[in-house]
Protein backbone atom coordinates (compact mmCIF):
# COMPACT_ATOMS: atom_id res chain seq x y z
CA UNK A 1 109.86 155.26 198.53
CA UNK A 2 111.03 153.72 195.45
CA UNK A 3 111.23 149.81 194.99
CA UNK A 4 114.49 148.67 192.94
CA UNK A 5 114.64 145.27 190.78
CA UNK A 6 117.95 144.19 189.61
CA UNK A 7 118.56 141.96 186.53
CA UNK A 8 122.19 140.92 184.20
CA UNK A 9 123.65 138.56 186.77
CA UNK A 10 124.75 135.36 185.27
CA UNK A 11 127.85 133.45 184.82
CA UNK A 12 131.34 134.29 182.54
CA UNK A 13 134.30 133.81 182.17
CA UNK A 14 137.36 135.40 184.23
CA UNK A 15 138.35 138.53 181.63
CA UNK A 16 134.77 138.95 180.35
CA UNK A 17 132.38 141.51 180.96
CA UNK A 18 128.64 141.57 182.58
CA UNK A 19 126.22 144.69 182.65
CA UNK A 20 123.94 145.16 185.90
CA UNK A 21 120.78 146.67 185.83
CA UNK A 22 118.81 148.10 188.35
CA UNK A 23 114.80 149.50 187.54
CA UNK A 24 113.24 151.37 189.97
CA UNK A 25 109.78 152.22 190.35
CA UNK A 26 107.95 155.85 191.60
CA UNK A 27 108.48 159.03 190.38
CA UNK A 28 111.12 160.28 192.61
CA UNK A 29 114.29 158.18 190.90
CA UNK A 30 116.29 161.49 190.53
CA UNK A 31 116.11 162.62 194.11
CA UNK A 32 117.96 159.34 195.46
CA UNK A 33 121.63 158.39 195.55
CA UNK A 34 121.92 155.00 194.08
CA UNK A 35 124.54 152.54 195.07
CA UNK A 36 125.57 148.75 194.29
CA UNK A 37 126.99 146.53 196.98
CA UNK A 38 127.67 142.72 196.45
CA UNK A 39 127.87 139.63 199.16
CA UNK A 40 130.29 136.92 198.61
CA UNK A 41 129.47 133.68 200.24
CA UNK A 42 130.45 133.40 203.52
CA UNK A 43 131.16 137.19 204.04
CA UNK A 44 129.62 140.13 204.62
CA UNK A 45 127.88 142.72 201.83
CA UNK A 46 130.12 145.26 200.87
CA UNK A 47 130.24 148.22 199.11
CA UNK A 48 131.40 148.35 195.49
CA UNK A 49 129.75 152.15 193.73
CA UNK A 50 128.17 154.96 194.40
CA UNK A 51 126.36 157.99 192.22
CA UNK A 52 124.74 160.86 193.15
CA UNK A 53 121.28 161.97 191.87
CA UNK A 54 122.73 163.72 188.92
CA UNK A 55 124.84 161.46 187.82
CA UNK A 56 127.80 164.03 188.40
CA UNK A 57 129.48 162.63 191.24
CA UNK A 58 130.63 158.64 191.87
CA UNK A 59 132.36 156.69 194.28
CA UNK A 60 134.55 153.45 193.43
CA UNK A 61 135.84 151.17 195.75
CA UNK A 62 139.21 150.56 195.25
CA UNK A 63 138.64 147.00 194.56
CA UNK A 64 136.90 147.81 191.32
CA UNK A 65 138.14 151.01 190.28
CA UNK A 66 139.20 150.99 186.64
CA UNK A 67 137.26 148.10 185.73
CA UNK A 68 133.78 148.96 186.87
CA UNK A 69 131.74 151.75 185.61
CA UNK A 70 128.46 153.06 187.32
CA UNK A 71 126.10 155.52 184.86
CA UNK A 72 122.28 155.86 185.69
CA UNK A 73 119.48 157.19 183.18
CA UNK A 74 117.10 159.19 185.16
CA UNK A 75 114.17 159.43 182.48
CA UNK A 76 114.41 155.37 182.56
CA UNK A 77 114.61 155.17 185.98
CA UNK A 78 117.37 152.99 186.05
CA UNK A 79 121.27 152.77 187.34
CA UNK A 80 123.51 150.49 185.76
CA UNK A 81 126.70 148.54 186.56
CA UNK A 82 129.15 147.69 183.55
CA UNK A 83 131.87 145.45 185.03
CA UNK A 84 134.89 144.36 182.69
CA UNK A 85 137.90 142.22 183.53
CA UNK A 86 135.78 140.12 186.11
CA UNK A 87 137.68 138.49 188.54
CA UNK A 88 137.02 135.12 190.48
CA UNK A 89 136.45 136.86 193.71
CA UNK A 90 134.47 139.28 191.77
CA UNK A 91 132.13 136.57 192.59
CA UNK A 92 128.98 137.33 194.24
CA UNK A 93 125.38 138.57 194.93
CA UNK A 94 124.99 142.07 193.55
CA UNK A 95 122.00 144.54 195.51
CA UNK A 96 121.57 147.78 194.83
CA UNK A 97 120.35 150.43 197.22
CA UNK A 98 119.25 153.86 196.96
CA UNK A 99 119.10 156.34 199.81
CA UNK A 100 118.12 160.19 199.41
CA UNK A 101 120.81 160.96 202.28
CA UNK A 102 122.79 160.60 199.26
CA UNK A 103 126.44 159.60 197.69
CA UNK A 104 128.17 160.24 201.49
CA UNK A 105 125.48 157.59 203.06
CA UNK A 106 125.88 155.20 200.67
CA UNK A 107 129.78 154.65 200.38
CA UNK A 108 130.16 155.03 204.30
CA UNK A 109 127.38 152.45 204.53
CA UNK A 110 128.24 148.57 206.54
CA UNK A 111 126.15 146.07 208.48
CA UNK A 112 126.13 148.33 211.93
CA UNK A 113 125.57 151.54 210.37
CA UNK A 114 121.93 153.08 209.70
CA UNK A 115 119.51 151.45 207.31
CA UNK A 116 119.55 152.49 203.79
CA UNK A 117 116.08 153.65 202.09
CA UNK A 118 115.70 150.88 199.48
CA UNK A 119 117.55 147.45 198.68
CA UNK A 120 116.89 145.43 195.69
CA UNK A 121 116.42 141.27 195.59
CA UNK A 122 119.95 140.93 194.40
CA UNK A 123 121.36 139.67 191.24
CA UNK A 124 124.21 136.78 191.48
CA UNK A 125 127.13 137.38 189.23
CA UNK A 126 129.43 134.17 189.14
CA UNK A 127 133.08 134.70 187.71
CA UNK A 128 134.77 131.33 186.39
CA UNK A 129 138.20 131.15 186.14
């Protein structure tokens, strides 16, 4: 099972631009689906992206599609999350998850639904306006 560390949160400015990061240990990175989901305060974690295990196949929710971009690097072991044209309620805590189910799991994932494989600590992205 792989453990996953996010890092890049931090705080800007409505119309700027943050990466997200996301290492994860073990040798079996390329076999999981990797997926970010955020929490706003006061509500429940959502989902945001998706990717497969290639890297051939995402998933955007529509409340980021356009301005967010999800890539991983398999030989780095790592997923990343460029976000441009942050929004205020773009505000949040940022986790990501991987799950060897893959792509399907993860976008069809929510608080009732089965347990993903892996979560990260979370990374808190604050947008100003």
């Amino acid at each position: 099972q792989v453990q996953l560390v996010e890092s890049g949160g931090g705080l800007v400015q409505a119309g700027g631009s943050l990466r997200l990061s996301c290492a994860a240990s073990g040798r079996t990175f390329s076999t999981y689906g990797m997926g970010w989901f955020r929490q706003a305060p006061g509500k429940e974690r959502e989902f945001v992206v998706a990717i497969n295990w290639s890297g051939g196949t995402t998933y955007y929710a529509d409340s980021v599609k356009g301005r967010f971009t999800i890539s991983r690097d398999n030989a780095k072991n790592t997923v990343y999350l460029q976000m441009n044209s942050l929004k205020p309620e773009d505000t949040a805590v940022y986790y990501c998850a991987a799950d060897k189910r893959g792509i399907g799991t993860l976008k069809g994932w929510g608080p009732s639904t089965n347990a993903l494989d892996a979560w990260g600590q979370g990374t808190l992205v604050t947008v100003s306006s």
